[in-house]
C-alpha atoms as a PDB file:
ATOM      1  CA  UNK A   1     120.522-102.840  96.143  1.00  0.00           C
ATOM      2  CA  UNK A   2     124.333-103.535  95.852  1.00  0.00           C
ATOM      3  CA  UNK A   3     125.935-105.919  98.325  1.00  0.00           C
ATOM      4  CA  UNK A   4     127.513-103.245 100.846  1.00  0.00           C
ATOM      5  CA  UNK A   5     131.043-103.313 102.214  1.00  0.00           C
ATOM      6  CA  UNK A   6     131.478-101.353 104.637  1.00  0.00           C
ATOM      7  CA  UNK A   7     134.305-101.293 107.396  1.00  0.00           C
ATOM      8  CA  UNK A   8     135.639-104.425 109.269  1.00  0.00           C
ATOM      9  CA  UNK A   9     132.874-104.646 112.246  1.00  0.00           C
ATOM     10  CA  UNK A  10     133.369-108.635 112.922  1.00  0.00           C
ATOM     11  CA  UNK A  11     133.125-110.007 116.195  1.00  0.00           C
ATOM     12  CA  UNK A  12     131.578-106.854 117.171  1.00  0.00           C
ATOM     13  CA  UNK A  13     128.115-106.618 119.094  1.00  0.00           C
ATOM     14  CA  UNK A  14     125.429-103.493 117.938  1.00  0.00           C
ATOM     15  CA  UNK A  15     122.476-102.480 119.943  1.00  0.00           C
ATOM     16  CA  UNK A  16     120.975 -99.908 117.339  1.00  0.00           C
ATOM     17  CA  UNK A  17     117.821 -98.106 118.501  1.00  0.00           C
ATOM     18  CA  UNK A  18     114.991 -96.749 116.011  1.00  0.00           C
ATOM     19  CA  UNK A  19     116.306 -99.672 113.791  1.00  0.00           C
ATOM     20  CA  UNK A  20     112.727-100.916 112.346  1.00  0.00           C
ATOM     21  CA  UNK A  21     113.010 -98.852 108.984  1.00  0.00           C
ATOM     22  CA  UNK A  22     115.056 -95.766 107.971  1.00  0.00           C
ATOM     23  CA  UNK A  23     118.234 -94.737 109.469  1.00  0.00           C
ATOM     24  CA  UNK A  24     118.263 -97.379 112.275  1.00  0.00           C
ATOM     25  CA  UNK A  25     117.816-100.131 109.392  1.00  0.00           C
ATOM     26  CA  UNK A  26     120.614 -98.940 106.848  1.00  0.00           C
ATOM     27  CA  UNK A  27     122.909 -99.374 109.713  1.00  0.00           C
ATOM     28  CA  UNK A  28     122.062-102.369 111.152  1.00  0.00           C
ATOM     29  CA  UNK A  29     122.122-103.282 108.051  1.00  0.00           C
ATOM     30  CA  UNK A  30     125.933-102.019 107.462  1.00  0.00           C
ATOM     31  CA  UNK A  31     126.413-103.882 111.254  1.00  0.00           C
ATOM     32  CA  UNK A  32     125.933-107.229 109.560  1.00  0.00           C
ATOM     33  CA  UNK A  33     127.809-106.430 106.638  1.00  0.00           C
ATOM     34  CA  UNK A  34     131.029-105.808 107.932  1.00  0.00           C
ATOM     35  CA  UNK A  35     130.782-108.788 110.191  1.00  0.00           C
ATOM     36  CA  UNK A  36     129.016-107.785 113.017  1.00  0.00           C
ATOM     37  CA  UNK A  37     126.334-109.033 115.120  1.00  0.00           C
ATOM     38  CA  UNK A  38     123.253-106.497 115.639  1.00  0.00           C
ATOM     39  CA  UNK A  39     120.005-105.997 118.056  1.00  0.00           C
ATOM     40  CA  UNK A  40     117.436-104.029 116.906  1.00  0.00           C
ATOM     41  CA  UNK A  41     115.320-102.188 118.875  1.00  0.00           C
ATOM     42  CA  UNK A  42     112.224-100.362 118.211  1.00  0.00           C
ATOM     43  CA  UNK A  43     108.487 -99.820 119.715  1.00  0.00           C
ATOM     44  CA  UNK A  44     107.100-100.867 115.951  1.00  0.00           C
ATOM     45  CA  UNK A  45     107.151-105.056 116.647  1.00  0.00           C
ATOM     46  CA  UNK A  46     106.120-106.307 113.685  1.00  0.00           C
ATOM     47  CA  UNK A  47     108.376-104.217 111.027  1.00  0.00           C
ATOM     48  CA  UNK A  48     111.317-104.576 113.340  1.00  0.00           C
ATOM     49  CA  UNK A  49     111.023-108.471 113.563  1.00  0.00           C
ATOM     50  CA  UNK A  50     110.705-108.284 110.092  1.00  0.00           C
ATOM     51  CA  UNK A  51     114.188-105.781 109.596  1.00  0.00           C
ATOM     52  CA  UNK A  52     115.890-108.374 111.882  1.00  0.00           C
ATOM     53  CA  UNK A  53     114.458-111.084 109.684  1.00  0.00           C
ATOM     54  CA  UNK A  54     115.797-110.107 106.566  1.00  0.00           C
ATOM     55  CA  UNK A  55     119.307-109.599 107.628  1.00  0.00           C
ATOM     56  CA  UNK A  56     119.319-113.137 109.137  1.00  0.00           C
ATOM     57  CA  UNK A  57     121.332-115.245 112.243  1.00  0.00           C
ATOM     58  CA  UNK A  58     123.076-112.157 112.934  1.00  0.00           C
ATOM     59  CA  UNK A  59     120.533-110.276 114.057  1.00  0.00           C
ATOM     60  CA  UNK A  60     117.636-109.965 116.640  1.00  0.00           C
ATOM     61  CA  UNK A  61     114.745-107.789 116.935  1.00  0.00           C
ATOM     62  CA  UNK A  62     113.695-106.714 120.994  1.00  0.00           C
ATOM     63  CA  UNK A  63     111.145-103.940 121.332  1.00  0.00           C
ATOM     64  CA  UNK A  64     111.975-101.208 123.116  1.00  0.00           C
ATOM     65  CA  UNK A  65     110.747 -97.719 124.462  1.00  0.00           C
ATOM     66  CA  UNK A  66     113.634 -96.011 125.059  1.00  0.00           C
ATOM     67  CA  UNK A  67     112.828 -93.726 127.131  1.00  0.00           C
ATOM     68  CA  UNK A  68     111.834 -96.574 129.940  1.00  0.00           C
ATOM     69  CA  UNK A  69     115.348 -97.397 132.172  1.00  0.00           C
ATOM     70  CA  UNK A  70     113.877-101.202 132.867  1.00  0.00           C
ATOM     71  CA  UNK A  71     113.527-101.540 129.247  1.00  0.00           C
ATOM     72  CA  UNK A  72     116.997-100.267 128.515  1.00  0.00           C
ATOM     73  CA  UNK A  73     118.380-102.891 131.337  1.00  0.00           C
ATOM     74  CA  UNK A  74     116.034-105.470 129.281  1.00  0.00           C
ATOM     75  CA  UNK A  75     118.129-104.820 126.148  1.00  0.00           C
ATOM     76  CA  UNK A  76     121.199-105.029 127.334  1.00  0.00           C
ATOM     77  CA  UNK A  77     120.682-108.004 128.977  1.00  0.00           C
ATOM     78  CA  UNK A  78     118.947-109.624 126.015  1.00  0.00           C
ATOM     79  CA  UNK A  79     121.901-108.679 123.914  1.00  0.00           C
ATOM     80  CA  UNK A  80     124.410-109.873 126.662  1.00  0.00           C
ATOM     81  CA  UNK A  81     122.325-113.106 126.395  1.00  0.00           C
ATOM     82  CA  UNK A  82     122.132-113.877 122.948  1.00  0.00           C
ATOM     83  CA  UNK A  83     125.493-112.698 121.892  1.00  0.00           C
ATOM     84  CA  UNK A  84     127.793-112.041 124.858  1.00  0.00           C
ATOM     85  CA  UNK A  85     129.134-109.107 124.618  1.00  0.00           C
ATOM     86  CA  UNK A  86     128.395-105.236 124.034  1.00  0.00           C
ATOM     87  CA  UNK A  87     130.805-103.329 121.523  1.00  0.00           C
ATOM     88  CA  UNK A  88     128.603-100.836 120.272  1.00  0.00           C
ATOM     89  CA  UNK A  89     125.028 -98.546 120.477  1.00  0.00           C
ATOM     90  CA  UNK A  90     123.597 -96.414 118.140  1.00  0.00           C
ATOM     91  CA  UNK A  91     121.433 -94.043 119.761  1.00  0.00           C
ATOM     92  CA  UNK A  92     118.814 -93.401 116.111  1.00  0.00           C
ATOM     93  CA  UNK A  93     115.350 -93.739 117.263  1.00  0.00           C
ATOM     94  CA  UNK A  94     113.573 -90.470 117.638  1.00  0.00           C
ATOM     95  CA  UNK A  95     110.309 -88.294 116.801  1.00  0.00           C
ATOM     96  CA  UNK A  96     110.064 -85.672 114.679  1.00  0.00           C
ATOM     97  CA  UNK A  97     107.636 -82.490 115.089  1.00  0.00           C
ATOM     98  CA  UNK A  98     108.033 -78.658 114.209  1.00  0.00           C
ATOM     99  CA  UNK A  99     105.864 -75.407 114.111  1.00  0.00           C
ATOM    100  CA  UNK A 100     106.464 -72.155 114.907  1.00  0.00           C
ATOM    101  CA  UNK A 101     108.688 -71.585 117.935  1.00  0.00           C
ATOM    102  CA  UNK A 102     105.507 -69.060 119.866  1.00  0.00           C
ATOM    103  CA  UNK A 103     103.271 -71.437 119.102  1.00  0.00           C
ATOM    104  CA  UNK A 104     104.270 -74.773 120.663  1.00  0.00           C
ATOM    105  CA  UNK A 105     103.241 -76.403 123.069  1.00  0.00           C
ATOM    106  CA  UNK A 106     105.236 -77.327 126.267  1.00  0.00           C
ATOM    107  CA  UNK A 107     103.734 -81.124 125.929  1.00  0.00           C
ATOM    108  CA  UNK A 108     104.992 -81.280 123.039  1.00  0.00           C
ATOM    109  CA  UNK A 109     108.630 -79.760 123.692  1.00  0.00           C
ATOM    110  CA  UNK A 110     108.454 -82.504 126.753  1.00  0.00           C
ATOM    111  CA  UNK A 111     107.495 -85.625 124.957  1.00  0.00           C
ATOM    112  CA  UNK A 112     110.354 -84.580 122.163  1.00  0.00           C
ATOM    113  CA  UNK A 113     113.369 -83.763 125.039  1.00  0.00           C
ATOM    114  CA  UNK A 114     112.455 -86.983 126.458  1.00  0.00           C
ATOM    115  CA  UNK A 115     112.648 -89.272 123.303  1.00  0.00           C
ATOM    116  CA  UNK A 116     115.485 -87.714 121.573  1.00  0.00           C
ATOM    117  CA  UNK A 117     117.612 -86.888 124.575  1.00  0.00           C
ATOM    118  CA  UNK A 118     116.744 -88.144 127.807  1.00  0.00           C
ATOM    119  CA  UNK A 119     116.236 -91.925 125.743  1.00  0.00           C
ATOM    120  CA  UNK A 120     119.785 -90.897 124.333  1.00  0.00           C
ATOM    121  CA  UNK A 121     121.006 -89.978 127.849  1.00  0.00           C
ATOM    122  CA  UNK A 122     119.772 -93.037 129.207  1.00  0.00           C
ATOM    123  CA  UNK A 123     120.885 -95.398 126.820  1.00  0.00           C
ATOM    124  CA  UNK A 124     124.375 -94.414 126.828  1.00  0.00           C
ATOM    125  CA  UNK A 125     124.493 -94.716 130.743  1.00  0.00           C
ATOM    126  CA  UNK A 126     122.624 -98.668 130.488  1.00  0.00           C
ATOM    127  CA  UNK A 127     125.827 -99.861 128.311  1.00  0.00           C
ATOM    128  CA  UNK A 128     128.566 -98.494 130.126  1.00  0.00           C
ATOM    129  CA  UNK A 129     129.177-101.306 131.863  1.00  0.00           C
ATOM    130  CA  UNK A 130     128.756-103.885 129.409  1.00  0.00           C
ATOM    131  CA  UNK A 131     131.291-102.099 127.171  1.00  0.00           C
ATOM    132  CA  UNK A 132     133.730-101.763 130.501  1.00  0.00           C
ATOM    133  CA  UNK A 133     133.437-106.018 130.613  1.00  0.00           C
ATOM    134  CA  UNK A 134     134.333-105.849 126.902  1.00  0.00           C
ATOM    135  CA  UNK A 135     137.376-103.665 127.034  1.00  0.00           C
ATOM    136  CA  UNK A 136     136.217-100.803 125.286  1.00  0.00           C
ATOM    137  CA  UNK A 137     133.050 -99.685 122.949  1.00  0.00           C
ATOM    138  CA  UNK A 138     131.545 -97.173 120.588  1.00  0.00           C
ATOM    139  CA  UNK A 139     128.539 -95.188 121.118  1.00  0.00           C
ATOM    140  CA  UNK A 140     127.066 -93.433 118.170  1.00  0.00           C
ATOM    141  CA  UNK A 141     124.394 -91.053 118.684  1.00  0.00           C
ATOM    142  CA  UNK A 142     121.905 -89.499 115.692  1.00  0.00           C
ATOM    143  CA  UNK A 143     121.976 -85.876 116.163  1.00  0.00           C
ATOM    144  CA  UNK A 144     120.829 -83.879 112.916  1.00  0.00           C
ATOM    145  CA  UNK A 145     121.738 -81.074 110.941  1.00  0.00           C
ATOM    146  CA  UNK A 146     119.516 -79.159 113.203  1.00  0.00           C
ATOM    147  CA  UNK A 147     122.082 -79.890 115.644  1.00  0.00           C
ATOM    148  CA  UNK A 148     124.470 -78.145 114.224  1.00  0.00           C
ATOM    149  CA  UNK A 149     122.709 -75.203 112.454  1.00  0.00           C
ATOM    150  CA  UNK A 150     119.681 -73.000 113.322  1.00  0.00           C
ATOM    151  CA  UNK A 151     116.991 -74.210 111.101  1.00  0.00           C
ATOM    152  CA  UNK A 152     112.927 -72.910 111.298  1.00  0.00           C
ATOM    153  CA  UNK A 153     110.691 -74.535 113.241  1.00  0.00           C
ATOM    154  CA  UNK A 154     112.368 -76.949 114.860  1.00  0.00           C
ATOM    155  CA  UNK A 155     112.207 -75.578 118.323  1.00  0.00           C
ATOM    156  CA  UNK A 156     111.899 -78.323 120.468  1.00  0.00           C
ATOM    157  CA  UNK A 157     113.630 -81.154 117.929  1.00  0.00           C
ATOM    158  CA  UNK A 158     116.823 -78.376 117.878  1.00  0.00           C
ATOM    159  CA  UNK A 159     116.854 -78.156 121.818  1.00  0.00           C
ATOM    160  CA  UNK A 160     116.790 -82.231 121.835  1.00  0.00           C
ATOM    161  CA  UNK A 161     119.522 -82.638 118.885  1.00  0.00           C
ATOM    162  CA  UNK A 162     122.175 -79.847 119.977  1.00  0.00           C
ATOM    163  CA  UNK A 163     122.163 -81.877 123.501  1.00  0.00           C
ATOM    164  CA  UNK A 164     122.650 -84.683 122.842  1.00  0.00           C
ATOM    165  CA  UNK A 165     126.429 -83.011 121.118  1.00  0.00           C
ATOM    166  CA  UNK A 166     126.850 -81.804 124.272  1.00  0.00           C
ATOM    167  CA  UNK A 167     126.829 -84.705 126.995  1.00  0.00           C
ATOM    168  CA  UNK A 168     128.066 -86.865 123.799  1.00  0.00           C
ATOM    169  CA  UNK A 169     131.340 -84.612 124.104  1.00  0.00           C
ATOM    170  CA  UNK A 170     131.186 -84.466 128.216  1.00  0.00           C
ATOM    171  CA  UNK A 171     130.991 -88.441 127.874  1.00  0.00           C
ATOM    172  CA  UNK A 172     133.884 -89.206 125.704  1.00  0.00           C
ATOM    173  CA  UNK A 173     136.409 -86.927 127.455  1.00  0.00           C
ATOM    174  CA  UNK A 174     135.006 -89.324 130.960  1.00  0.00           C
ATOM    175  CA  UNK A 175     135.131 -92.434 129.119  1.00  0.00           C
ATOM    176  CA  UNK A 176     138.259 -92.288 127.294  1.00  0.00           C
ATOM    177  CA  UNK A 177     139.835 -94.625 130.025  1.00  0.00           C
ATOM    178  CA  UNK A 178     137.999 -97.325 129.427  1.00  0.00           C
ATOM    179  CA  UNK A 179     138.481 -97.139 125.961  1.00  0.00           C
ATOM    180  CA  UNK A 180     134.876 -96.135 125.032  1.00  0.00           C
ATOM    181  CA  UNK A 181     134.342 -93.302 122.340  1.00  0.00           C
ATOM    182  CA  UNK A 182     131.795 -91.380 121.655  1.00  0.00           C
ATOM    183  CA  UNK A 183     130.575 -89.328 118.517  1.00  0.00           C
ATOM    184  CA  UNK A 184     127.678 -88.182 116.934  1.00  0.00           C
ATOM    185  CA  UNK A 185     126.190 -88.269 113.088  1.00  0.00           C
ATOM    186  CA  UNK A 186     124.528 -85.409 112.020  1.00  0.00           C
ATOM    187  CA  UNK A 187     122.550 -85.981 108.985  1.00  0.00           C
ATOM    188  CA  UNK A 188     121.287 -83.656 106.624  1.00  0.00           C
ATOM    189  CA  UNK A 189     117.996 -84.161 104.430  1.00  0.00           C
ATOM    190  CA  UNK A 190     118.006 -87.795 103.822  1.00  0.00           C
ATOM    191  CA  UNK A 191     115.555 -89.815 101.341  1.00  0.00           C
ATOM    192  CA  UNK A 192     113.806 -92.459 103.795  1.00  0.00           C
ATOM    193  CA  UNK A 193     109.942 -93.399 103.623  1.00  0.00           C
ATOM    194  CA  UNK A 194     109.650 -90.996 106.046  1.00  0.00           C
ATOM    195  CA  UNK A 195     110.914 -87.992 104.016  1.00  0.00           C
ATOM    196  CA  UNK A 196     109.117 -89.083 100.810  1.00  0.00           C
ATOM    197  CA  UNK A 197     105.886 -88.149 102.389  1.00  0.00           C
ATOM    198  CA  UNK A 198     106.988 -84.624 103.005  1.00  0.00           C
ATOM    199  CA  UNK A 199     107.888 -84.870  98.941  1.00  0.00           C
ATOM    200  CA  UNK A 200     111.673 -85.636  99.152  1.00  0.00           C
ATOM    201  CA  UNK A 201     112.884 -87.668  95.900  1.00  0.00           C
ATOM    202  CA  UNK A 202     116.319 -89.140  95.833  1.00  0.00           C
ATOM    203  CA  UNK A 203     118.217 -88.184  92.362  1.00  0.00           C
ATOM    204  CA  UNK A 204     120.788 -85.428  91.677  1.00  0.00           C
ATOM    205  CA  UNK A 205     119.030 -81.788  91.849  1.00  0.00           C
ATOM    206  CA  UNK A 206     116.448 -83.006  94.157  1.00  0.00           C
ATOM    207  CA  UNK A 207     118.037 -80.866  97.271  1.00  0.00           C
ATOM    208  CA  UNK A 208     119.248 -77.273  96.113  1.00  0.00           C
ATOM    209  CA  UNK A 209     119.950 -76.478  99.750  1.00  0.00           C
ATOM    210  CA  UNK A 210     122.146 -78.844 100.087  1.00  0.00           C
ATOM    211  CA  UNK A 211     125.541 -77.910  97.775  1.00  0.00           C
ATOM    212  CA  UNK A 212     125.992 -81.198  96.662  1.00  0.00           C
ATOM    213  CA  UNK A 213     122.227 -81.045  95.290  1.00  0.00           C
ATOM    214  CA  UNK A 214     120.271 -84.070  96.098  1.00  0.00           C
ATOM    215  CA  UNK A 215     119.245 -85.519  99.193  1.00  0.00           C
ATOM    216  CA  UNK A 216     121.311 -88.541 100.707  1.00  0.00           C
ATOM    217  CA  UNK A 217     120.624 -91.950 100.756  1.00  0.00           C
ATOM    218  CA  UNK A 218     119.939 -93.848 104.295  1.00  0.00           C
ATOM    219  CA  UNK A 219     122.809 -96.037 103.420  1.00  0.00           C
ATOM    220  CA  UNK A 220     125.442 -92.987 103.020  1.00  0.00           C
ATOM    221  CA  UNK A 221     124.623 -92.284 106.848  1.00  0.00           C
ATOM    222  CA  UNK A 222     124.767 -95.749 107.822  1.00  0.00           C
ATOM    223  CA  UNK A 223     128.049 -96.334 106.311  1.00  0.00           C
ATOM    224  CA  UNK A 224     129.415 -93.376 107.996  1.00  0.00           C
ATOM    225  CA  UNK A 225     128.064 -94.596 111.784  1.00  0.00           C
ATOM    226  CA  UNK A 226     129.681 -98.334 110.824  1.00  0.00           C
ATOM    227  CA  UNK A 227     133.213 -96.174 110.294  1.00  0.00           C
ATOM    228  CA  UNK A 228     132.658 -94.728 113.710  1.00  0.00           C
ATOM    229  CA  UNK A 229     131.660 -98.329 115.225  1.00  0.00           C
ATOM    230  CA  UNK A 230     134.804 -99.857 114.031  1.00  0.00           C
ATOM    231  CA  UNK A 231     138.261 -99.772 114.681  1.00  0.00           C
ATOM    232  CA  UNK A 232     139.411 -97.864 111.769  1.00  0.00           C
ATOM    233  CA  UNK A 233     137.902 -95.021 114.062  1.00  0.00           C
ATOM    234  CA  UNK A 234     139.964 -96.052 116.760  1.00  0.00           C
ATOM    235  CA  UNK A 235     141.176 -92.663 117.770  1.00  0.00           C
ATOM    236  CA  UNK A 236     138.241 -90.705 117.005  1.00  0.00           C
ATOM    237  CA  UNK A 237     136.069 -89.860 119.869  1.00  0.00           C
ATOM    238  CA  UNK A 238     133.984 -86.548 120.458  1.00  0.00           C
ATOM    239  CA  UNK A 239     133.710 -85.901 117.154  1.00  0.00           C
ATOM    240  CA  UNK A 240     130.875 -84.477 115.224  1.00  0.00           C
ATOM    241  CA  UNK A 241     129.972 -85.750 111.352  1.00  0.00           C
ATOM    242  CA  UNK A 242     127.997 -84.194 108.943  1.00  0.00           C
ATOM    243  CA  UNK A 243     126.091 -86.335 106.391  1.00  0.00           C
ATOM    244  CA  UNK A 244     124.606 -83.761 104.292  1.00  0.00           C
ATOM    245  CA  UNK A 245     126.238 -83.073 101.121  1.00  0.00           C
ATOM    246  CA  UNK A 246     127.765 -79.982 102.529  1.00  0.00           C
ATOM    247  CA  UNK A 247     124.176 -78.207 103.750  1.00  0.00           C
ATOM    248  CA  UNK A 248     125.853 -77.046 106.557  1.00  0.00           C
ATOM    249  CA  UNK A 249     128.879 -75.784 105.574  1.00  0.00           C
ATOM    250  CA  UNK A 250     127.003 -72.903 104.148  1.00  0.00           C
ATOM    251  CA  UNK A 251     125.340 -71.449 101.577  1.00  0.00           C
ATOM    252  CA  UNK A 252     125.714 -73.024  97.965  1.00  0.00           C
ATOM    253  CA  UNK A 253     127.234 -71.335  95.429  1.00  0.00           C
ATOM    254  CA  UNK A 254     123.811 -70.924  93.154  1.00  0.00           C
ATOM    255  CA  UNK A 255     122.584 -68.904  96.414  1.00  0.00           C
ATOM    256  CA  UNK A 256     125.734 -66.901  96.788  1.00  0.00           C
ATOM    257  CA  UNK A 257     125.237 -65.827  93.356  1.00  0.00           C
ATOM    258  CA  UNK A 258     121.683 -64.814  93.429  1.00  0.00           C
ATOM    259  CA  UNK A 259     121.796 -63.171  97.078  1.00  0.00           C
END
């Protein structure tokens, strides 16, 4: 992989969530990079020590279920004891499941709203006040494209993802005094281990949906949540950006032609 350099994040603190592999990696990994100092979280111990590992002093590893509030307090306070300070949180880690809207099951809608909201919601509420000590902060929180678009069975996933624009957007308008923003990422179909099981390749004309034909790459997000971490986003808050080679914008061309 080729050295990244991405924007100026040094002397700036990162709790990123889901951070074991995948999304949460690439920008931890884009944390470190420009500077910054980064705790990862994530309920998978042994590949997350091993994430933290690999990117060195600058990092730590705490595991973490995020939707637990004494384990949110934990982090913090790990982070505020190893590094000092909180500057930062990217809210990544989340579960995935679909079917068909009639047939799912209202455990299952639960246990999804509670890992890739009410973990969100809480989160976002446990660093408040680390961020007010600091003078300011950035919260980033993973939505999806499916936040942003109606896609097929992704009832409960959907639900989780268009929330968490919406009290992203009610937070930045209340925390805009104390200098904290708040956006969301919305990625599209990106190539991570996860996705290559479902038969995702990276490579140009590996995504048709997508107008800009291929899948992304887990650093493309990353680099795009480090932007909105640092202070060359200084006067961006509430915002909502779409990694995902133009998917939805709408249709491609190819599709315009042939519908």
């Amino acid at each position: 992989m080729a050295e990244l350099q991405g924007p100026n994040l040094a002397g700036k603190v990162v709790i990123v969530t889901g951070a074991a592999g995948g999304l949460g990696a690439a920008a931890a990994r884009q944390v470190v990079a420009g500077g910054g100092r980064v705790v990862i979280t994530d309920l998978q111990e042994e590949a997350g020590a091993k994430t933290a590992a690999e990117l060195g002093a600058d990092a730590r590893f705490h595991k973490h279920d995020v939707t637990d509030p004494e384990q949110w307090k934990a982090v913090v306070d790990y982070t505020l004891a190893e590094f000092g300070r909180v500057d930062g949180l990217v809210n990544n880690a989340g579960v995935t499941a679909g079917g068909p809207f009639a047939q799912e099951t209202l455990a299952n809608f639960e246990k999804v709203i509670k890992v890739n909201l009410t973990g969100v919601w809480i989160g976002m509420q446990a660093v408040i006040p680390a961020m007010k000590a600091a003078g300011g902060g950035s919260i980033v929180n993973i939505s999806s494209a499916a936040g942003l678009m109606g896609l097929p069975y992704t009832g409960s996933y959907s639900a989780a993802k268009w929330a968490v624009r919406g009290i992203g957007k009610t937070a930045a308008i209340e925390l805009a005094g104390d200098k904290i923003r708040v956006n969301s990422v919305h990625p599209g179909m990106i190539y991570t281990p996860m996705t290559a099981v479902v038969g995702v390749q990276p490579g140009e004309g590996n995504y048709p949906k997508a107008p800009m034909g291929r899948a992304g790459d887990a650093d493309e997000v990353g680099s795009a949540v480090a932007y909105l971490l640092s202070d060359a986003a200084s006067y961006v808050t509430g915002a909502e950006l779409a990694v995902d080679g133009g998917w939805t914008a709408g249709p491609t061309v190819r599709n315009v032609v042939e519908g």
